[in-house]
Protein backbone atom coordinates (compact mmCIF):
# COMPACT_ATOMS: atom_id res chain seq x y z
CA UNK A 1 5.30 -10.93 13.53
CA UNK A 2 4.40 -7.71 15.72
CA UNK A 3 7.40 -6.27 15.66
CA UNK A 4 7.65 -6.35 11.69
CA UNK A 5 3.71 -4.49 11.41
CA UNK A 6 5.11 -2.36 13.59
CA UNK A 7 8.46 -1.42 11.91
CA UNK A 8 6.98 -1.38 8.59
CA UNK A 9 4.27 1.45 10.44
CA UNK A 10 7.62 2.83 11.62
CA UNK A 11 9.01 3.22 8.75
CA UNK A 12 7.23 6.64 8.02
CA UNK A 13 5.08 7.30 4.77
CA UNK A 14 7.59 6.70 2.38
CA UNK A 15 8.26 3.67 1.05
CA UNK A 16 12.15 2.03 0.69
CA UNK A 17 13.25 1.13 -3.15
CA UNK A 18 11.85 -2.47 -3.26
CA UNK A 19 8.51 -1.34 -1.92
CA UNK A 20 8.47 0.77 -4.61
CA UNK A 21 9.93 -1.74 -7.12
CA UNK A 22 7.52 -4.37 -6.07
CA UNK A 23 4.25 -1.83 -6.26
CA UNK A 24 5.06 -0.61 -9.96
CA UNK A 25 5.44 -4.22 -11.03
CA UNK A 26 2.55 -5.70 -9.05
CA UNK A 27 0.38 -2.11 -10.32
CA UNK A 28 1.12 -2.17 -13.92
CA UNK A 29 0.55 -6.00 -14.32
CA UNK A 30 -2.95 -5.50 -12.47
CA UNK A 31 -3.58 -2.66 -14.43
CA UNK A 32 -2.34 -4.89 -17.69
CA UNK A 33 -5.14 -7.55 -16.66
CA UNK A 34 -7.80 -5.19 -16.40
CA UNK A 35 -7.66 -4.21 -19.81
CA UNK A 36 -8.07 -7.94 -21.02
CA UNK A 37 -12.12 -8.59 -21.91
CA UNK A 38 -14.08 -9.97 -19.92
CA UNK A 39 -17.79 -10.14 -19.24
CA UNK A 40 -17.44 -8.31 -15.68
CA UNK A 41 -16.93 -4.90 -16.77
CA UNK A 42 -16.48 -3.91 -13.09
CA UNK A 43 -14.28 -6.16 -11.73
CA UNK A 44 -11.80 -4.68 -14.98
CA UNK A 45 -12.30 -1.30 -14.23
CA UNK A 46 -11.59 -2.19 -10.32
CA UNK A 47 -8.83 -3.59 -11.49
CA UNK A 48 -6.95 -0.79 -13.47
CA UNK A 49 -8.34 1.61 -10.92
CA UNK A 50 -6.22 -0.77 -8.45
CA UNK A 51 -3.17 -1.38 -10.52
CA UNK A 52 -2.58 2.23 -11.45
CA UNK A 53 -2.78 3.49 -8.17
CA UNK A 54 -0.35 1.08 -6.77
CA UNK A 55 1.92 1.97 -10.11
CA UNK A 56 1.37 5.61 -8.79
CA UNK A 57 1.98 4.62 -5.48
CA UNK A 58 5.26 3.08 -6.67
CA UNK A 59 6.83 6.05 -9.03
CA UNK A 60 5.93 8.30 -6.13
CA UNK A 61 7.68 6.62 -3.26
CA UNK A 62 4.85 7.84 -0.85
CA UNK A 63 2.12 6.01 0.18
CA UNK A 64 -1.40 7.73 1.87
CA UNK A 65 -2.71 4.89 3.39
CA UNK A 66 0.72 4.28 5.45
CA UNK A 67 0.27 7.70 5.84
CA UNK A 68 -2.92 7.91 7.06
CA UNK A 69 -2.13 4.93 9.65
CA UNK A 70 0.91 6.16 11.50
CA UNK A 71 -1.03 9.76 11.84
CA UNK A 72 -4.08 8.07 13.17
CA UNK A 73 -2.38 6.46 16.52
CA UNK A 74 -2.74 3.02 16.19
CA UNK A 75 1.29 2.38 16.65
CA UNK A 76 2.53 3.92 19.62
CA UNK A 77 5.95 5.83 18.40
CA UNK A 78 7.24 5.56 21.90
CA UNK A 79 7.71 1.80 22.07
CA UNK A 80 7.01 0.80 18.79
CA UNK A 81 4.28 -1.25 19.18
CA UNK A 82 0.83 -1.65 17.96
CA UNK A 83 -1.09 0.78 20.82
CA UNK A 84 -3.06 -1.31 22.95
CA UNK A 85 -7.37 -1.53 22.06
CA UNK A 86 -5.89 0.16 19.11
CA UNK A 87 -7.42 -2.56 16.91
């Protein structure tokens, strides 16, 4: 299971066609169920807030957060692995 964290880390910030596929789908059906009433108005709006950033996420093709973790040293690009007391 290490070794697929750590290829998906690998991978760089952009994400391959069924990442994408998968976070438009996943995002705009979120985003869909937010809309619906309900008497939580915050858990809706957390959820279109959610779902349209992973739609975004997914017409973009790049991804911050994956971004954010490869730049910030936790996978160690020289042996592909998790860096150790990185977590």
């Amino acid at each position: 299971m290490n070794s697929s964290i750590t290829d998906y880390l690998n991978s760089g910030p952009e994400l391959s066609m069924g990442e994408r596929a998968v976070s438009v789908v996943g995002g705009l059906m979120l985003a869909a169920a937010g809309t619906q009433p309900r008497p939580n108005m915050f858990l809706s709006a957390l959820a279109v807030a959610a779902g349209s950033y992973l739609a975004y996420r997914g017409a973009t093709g790049y991804c911050p957060l994956k971004a954010a973790i490869a730049d910030s040293g936790i996978v160690d690009d020289s042996r592909g692995e998790i860096a150790p007391g990185a977590i």
